[in-house]
N, C-alpha and C. Protein backbone atom coordinates (compact mmCIF):
# COMPACT_ATOMS: atom_id res chain seq x y z
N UNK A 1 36.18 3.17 -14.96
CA UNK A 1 34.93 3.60 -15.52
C UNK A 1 33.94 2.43 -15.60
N UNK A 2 34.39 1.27 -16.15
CA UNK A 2 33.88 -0.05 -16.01
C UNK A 2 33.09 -0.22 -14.79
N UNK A 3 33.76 -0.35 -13.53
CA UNK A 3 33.74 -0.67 -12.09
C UNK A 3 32.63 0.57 -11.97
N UNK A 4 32.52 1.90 -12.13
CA UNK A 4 31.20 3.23 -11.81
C UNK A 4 30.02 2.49 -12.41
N UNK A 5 29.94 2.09 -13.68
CA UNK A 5 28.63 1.46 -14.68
C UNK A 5 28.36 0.17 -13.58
N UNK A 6 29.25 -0.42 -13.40
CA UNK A 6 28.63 -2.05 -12.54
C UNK A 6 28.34 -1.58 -10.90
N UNK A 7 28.45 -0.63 -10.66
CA UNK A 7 28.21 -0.25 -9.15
C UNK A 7 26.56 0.73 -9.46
N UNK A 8 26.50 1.31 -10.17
CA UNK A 8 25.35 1.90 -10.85
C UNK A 8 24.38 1.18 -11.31
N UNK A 9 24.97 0.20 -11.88
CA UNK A 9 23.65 -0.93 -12.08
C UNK A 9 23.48 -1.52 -11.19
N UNK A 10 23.95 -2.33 -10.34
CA UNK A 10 23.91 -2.28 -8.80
C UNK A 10 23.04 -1.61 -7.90
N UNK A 11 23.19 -0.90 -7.56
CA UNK A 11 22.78 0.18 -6.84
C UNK A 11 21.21 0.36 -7.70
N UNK A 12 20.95 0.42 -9.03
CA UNK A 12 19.61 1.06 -9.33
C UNK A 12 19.07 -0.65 -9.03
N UNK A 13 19.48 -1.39 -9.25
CA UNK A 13 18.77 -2.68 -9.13
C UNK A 13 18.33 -2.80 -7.89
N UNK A 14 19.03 -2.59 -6.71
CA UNK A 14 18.67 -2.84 -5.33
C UNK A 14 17.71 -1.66 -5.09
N UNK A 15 17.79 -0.41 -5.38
CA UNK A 15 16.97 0.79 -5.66
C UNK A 15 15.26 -0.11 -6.04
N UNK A 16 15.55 -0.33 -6.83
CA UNK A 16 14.01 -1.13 -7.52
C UNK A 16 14.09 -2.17 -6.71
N UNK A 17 13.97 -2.87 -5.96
CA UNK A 17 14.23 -4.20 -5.26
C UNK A 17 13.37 -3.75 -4.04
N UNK A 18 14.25 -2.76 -3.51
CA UNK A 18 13.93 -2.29 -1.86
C UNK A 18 12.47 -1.40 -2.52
N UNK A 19 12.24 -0.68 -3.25
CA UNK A 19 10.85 -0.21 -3.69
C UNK A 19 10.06 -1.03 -4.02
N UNK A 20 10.25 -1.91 -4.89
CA UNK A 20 9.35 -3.15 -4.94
C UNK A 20 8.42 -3.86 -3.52
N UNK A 21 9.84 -4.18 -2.59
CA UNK A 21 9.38 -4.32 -1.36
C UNK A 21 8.45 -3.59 -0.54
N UNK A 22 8.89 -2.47 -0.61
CA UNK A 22 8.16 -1.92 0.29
C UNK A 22 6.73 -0.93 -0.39
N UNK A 23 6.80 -1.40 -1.35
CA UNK A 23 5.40 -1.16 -2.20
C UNK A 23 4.20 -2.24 -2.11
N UNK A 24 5.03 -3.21 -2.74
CA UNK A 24 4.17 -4.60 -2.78
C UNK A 24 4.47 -5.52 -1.43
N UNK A 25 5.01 -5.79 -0.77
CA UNK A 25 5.86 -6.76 0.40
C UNK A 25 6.84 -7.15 0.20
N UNK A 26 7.53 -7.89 0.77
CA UNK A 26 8.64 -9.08 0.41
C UNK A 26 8.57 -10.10 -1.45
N UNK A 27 9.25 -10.22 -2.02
CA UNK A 27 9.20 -10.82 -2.74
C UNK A 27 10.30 -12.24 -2.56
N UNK A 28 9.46 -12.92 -2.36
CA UNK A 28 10.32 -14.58 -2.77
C UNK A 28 10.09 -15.61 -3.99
N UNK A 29 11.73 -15.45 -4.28
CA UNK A 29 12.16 -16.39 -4.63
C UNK A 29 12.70 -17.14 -5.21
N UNK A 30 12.79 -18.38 -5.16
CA UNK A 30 13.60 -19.88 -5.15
C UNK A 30 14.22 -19.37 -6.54
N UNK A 31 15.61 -19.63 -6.24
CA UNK A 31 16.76 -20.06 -7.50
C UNK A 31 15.50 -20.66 -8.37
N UNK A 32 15.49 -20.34 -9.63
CA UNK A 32 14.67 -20.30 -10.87
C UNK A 32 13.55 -21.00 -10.80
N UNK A 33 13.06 -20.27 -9.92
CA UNK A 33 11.07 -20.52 -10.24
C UNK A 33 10.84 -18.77 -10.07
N UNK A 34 10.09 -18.59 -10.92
CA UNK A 34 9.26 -17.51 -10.91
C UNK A 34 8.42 -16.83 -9.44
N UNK A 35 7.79 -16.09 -9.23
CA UNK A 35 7.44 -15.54 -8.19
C UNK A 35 5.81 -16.13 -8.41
N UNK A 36 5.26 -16.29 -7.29
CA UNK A 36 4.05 -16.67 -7.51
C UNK A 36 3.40 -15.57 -7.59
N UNK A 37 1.92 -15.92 -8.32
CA UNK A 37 0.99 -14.74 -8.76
C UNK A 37 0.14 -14.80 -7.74
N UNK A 38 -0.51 -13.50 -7.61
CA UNK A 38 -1.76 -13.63 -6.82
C UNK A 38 -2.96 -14.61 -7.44
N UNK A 39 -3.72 -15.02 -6.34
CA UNK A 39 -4.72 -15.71 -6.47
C UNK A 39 -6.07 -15.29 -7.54
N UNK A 40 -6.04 -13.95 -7.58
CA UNK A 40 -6.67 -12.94 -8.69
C UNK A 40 -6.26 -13.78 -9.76
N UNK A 41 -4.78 -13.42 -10.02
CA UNK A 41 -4.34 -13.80 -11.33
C UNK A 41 -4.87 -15.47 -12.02
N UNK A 42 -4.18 -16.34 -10.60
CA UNK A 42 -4.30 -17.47 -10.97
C UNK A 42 -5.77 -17.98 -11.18
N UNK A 43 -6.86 -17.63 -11.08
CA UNK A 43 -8.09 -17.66 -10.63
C UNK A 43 -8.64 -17.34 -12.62
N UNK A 44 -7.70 -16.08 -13.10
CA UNK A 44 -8.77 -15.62 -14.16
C UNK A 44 -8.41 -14.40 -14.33
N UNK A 45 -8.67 -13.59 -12.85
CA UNK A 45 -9.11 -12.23 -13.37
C UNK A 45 -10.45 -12.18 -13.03
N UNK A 46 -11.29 -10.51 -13.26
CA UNK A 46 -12.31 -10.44 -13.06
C UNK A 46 -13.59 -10.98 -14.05
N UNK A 47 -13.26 -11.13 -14.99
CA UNK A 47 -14.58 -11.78 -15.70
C UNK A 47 -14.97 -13.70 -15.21
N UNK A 48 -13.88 -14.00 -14.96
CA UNK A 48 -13.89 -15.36 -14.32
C UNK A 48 -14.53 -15.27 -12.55
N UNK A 49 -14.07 -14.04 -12.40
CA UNK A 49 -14.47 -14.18 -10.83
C UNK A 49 -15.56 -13.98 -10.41
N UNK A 50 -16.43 -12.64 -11.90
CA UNK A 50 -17.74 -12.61 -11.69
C UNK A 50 -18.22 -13.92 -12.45
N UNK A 51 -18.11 -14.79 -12.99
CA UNK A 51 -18.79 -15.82 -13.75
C UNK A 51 -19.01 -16.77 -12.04
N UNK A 52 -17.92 -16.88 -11.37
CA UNK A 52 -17.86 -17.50 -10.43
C UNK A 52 -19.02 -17.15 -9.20
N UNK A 53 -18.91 -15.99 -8.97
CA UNK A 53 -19.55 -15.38 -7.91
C UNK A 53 -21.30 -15.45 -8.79
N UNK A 54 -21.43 -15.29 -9.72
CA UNK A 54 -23.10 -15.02 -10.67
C UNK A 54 -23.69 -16.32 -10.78
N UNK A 55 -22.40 -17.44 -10.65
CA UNK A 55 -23.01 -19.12 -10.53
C UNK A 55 -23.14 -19.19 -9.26
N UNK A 56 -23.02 -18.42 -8.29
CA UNK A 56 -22.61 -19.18 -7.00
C UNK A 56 -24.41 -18.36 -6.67
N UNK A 57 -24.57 -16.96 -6.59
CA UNK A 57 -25.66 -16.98 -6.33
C UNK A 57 -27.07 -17.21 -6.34
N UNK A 58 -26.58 -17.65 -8.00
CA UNK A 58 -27.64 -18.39 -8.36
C UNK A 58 -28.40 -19.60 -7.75
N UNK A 59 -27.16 -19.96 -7.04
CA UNK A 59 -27.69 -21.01 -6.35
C UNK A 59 -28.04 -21.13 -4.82
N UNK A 60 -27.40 -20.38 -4.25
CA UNK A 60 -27.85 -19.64 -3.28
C UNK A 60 -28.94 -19.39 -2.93
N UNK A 61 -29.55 -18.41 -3.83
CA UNK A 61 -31.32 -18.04 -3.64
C UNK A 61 -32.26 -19.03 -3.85
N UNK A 62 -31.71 -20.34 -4.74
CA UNK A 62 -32.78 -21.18 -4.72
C UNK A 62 -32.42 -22.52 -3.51
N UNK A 63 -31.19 -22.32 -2.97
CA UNK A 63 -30.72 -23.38 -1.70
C UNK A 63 -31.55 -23.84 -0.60
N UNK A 64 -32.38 -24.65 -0.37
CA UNK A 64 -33.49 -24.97 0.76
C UNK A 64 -33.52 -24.63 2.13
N UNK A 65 -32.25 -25.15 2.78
CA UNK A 65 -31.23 -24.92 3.41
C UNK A 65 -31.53 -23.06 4.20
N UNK A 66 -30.82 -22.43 3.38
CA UNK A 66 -30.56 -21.10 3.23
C UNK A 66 -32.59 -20.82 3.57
N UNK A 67 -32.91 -21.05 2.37
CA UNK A 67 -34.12 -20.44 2.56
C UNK A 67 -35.49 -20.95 3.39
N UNK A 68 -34.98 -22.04 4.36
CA UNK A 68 -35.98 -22.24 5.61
C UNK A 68 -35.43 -21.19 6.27
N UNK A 69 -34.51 -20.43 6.40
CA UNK A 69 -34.27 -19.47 7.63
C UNK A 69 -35.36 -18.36 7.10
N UNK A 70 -36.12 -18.30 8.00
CA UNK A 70 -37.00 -16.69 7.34
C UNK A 70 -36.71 -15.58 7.55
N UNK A 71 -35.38 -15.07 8.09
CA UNK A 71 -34.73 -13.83 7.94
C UNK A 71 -33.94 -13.76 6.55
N UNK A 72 -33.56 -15.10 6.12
CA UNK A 72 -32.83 -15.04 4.75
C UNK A 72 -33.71 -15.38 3.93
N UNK A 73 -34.90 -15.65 3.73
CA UNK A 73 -35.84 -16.01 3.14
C UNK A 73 -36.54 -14.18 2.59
N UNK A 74 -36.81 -13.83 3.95
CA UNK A 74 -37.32 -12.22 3.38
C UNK A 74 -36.87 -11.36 3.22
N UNK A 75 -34.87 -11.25 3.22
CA UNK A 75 -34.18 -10.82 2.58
C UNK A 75 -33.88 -11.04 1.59
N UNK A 76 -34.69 -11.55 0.80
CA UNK A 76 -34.24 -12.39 -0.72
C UNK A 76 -35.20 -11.32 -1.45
N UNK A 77 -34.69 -10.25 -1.89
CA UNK A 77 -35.35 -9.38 -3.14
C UNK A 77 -34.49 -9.40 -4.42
N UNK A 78 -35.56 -10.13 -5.51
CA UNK A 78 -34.92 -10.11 -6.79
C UNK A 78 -34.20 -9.04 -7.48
N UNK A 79 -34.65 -7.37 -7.00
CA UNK A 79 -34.02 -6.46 -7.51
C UNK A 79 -32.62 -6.63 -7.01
N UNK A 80 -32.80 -6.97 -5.77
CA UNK A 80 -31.17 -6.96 -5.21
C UNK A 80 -30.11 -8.27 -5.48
N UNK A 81 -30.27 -8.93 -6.13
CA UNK A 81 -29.06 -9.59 -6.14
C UNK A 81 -28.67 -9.73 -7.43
N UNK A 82 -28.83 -8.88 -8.54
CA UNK A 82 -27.54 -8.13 -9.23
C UNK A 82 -26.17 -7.01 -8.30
N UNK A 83 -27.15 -6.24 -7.76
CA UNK A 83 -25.94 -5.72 -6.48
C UNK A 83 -25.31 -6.70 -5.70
N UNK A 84 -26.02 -7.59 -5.11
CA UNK A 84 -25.20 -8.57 -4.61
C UNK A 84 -23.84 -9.18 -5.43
N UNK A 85 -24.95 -9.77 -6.63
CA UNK A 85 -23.59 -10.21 -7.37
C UNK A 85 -22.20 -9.23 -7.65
N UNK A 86 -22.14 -7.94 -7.73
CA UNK A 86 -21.18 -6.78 -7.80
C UNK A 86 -20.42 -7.19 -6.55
N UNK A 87 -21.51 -6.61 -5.55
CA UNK A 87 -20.65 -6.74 -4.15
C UNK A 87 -19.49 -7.67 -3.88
N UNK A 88 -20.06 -8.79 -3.87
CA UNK A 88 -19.65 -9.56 -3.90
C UNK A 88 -17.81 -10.43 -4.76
N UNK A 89 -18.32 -10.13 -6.01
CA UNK A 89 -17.51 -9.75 -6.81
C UNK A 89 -16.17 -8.78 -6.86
N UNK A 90 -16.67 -7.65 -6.08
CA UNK A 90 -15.61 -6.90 -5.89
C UNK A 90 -14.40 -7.47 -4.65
N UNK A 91 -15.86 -7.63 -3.63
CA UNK A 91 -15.07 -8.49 -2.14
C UNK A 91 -14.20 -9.20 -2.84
N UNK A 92 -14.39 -10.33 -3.67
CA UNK A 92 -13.43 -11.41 -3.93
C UNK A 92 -12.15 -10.99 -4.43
N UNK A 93 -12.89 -10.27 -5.88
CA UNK A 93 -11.61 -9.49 -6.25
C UNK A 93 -10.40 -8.67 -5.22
N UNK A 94 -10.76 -7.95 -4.59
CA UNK A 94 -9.50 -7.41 -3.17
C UNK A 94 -9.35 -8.58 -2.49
N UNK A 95 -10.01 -9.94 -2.19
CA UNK A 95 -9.34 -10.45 -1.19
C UNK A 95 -8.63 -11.22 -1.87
N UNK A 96 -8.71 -11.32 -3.19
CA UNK A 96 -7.47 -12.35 -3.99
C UNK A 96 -6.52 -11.58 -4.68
N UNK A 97 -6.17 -10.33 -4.38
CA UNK A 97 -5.14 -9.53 -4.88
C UNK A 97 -5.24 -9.13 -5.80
N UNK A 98 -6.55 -8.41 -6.10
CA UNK A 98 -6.90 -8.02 -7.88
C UNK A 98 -7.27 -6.38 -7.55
N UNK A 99 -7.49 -5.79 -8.25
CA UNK A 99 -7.29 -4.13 -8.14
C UNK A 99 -8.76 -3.56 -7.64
N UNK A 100 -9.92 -4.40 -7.24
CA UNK A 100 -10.84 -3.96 -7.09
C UNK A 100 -11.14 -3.44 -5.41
N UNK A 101 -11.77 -2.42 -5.51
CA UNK A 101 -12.19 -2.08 -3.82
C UNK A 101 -13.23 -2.07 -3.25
N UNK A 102 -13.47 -3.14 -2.34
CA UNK A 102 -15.10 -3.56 -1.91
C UNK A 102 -15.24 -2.01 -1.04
N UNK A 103 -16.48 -1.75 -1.09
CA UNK A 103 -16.86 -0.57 -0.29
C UNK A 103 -18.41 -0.70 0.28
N UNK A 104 -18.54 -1.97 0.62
CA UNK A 104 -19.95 -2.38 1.15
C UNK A 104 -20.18 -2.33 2.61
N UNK A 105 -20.69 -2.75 3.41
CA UNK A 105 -20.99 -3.27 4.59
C UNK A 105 -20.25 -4.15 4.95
N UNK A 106 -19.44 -4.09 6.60
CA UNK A 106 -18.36 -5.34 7.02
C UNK A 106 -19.40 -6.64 6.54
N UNK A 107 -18.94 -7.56 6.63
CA UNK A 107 -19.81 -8.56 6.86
C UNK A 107 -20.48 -8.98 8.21
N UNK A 108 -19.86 -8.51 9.00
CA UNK A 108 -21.02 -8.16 10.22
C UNK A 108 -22.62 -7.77 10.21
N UNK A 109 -22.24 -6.43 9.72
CA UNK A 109 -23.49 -5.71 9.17
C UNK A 109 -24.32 -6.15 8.45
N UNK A 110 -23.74 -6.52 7.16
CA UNK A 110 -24.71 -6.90 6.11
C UNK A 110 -25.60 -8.70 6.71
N UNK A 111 -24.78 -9.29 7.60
CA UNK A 111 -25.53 -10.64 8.35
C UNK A 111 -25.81 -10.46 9.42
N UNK A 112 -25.66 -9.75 9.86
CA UNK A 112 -26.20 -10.27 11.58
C UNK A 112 -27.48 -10.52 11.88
N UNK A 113 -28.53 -9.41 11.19
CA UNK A 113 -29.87 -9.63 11.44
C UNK A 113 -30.34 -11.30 10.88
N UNK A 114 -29.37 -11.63 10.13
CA UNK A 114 -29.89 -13.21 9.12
C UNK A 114 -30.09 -14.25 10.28
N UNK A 115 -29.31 -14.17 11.23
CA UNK A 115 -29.32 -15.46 12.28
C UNK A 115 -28.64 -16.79 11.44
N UNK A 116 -27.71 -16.57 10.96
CA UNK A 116 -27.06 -17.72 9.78
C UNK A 116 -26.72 -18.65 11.01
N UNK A 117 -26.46 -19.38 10.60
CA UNK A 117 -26.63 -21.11 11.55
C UNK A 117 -25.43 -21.86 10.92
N UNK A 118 -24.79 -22.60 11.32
CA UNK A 118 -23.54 -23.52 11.26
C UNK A 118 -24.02 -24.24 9.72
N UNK A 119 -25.45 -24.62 10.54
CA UNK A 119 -25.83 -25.44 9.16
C UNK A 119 -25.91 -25.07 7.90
N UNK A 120 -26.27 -23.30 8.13
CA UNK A 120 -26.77 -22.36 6.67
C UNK A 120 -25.15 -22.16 5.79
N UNK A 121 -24.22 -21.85 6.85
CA UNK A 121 -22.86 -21.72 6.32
C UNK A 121 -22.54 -22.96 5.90
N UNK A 122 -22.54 -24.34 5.88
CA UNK A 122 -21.99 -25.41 5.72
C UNK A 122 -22.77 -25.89 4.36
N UNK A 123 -24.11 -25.02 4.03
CA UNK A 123 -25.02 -25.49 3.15
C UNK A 123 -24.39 -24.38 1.81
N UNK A 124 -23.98 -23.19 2.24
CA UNK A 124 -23.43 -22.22 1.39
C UNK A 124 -21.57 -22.56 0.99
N UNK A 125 -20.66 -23.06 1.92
CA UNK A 125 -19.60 -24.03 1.78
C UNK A 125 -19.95 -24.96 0.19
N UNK A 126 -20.85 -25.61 0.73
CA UNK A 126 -21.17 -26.95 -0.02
C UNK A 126 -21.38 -26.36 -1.96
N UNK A 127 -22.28 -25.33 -1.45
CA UNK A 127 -22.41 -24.73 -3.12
C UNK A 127 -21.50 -24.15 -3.58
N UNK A 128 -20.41 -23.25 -2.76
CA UNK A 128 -19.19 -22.62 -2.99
C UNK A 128 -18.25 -23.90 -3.74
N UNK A 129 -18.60 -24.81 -2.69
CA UNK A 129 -17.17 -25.75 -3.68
C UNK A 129 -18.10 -26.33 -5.22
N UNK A 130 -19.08 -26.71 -5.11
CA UNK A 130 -19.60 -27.06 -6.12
C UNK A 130 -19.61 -26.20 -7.27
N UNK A 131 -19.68 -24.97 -7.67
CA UNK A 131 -19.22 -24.08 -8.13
C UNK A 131 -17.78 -23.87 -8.41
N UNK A 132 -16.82 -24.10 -7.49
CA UNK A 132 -15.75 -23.96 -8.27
C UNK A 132 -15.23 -24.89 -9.14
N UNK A 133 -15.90 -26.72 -8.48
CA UNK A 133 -15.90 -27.49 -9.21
C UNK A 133 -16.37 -27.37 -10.75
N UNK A 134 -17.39 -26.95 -10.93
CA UNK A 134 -18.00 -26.55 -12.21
C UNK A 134 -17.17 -25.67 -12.64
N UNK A 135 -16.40 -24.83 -12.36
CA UNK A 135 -15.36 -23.77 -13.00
C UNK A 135 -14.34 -24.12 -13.44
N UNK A 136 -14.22 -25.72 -13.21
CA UNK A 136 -12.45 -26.39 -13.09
C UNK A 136 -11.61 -25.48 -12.75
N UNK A 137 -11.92 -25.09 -11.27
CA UNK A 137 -11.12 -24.05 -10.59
C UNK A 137 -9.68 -25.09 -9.74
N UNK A 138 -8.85 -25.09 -10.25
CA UNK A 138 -7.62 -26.31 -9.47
C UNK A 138 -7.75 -26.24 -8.04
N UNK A 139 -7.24 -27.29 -7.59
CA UNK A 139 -7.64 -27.51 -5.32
C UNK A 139 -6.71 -26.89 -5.47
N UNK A 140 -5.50 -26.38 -5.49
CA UNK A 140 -5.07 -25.47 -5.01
C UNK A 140 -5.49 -23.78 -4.74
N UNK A 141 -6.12 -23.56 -5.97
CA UNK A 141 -6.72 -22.22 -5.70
C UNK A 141 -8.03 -22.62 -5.33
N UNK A 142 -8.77 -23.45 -5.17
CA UNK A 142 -10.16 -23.61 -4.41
C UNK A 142 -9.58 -23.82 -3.01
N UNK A 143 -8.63 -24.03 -2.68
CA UNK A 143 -7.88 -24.33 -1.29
C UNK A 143 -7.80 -22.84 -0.56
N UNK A 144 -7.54 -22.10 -1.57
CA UNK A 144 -7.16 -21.13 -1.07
C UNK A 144 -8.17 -19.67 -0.83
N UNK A 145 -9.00 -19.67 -1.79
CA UNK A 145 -10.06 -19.17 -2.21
C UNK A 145 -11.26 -19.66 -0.95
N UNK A 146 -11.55 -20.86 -0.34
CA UNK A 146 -12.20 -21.10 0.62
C UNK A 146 -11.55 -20.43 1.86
N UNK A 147 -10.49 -20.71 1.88
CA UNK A 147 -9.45 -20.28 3.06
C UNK A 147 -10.02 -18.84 3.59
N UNK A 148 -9.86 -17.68 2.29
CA UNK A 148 -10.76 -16.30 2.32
C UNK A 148 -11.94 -16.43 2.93
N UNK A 149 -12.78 -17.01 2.35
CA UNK A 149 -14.41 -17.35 2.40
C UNK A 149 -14.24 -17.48 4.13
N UNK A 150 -13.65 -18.40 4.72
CA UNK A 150 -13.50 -19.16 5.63
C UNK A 150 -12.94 -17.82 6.87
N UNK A 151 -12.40 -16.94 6.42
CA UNK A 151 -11.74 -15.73 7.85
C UNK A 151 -13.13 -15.13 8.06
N UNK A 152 -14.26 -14.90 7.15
CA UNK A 152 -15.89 -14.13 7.21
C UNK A 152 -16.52 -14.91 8.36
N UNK A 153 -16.58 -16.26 8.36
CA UNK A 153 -17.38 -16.88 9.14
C UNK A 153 -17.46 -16.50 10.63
N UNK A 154 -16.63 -16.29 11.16
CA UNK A 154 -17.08 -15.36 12.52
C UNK A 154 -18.11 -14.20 12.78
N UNK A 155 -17.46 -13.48 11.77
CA UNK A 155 -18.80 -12.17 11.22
C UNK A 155 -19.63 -12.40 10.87
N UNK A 156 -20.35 -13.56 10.18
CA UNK A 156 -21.47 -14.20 9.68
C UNK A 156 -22.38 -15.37 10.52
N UNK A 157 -21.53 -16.31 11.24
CA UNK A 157 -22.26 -17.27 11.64
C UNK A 157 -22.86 -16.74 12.77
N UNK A 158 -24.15 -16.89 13.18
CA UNK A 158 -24.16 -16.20 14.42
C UNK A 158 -24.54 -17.54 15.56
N UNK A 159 -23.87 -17.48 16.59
CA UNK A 159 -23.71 -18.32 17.78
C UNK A 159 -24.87 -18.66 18.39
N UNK A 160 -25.06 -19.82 18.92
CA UNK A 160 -26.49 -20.25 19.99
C UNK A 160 -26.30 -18.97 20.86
N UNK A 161 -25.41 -18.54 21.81
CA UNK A 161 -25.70 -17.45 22.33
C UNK A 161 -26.06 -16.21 21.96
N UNK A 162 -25.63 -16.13 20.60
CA UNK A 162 -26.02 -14.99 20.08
C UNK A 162 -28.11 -14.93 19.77
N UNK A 163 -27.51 -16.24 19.47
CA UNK A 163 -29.55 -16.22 19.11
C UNK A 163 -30.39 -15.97 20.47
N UNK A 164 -30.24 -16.09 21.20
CA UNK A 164 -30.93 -15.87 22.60
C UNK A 164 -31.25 -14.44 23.31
C-alpha cells in the first residue's frame, strides 16, 4: 500500500512537470538554485516598466538627433504620446514575459514612413541606456532588455537603399 501512495506521488509529480513544460517550456534547473524569473519579473513588473518607458519618451521627443529628421519631427503630436507611452509599455511588457498583449502596428508599419537612420537609432540606444541607468536597472537586465530593443532594429532602421 506504501509502494501505490509513492508511485502516485510520482506519477502526479511528473503529471505536473510534463504540463508545466509544455505550458510554459522547458524548465531548468541547477541542483539548488531556483529557476530564473522572467525579465518582467526581474525588471519590476508593470508600474516600473511604465515609469521606464514614460522616462524614456520623454526624452525622446525633446532628442535633437531624432528631431532633425522631419518625418519624425512632424510625427511628433502631443496628443499622441500618452498612446505611445501605453503602446509601448505593453510591447515591453510581452517581450519581457509579463502578461500584457501588444496589439499595435508591427514595427515596420508604425516606422517606415520615419526614414530612421543608424544615427537616429544609436541616438535613441543612447537615451534607452541612460534611462535605465537612472532606474538602477542592473547590466544584466539592461543587457538583456536592449537585446529585445535590439531584434526591432531591422523593422525600424531604414537602409541607404531603402531611402532612394
Amino acid at each position: 500500500m506504501k509502494t501505490d501512495y509513492l508511485l502516485q506521488k510520482i506519477f502526479v509529480s511528473f503529471l505536473f512537470l510534463s504540463l508545466g513544460t509544455f505550458w510554459n517550456g522547458p524548465v531548468t534547473v541547477v541542483a539548488g538554485e531556483k529557476p530564473e524569473k522572467p525579465l518582467y519579473e526581474c525588471l519590476g513588473g508593470i508600474y516600473v516598466i511604465s515609469s521606464i518607458v514614460d522616462s524614456f519618451i520623454e526624452l525622446l521627443v525633446v532628442n535633437d538627433v531624432l528631431n532633425a529628421n522631419p518625418e519624425i519631427r512632424e510625427a511628433r503630436d502631443p496628443k499622441a504620446k500618452a498612446g505611445l507611452k501605453f503602446q509601448i509599455t505593453r510591447q515591453l511588457c510581452e517581450g519581457t514575459g509579463g502578461p500584457c498583449k501588444y496589439t499595435g502596428k508591427t514595427m515596420r508599419e508604425s516606422h517606415a514612413y520615419l526614414k530612421i537612420t543608424e544615427m537616429e537609432w544609436e541616438a535613441m540606444l543612447s537615451d534607452l541606456q541612460r534611462v535605465l541607468n537612472n532606474h538602477l536597472v542592473p547590466a544584466r537586465e539592461q543587457k538583456e532588455l536592449i537585446g529585445i530593443v535590439e531584434n526591432t532594429k531591422k523593422d525600424i532602421v531604414t537602409t541607404e537603399a531603402e531611402m532612394k
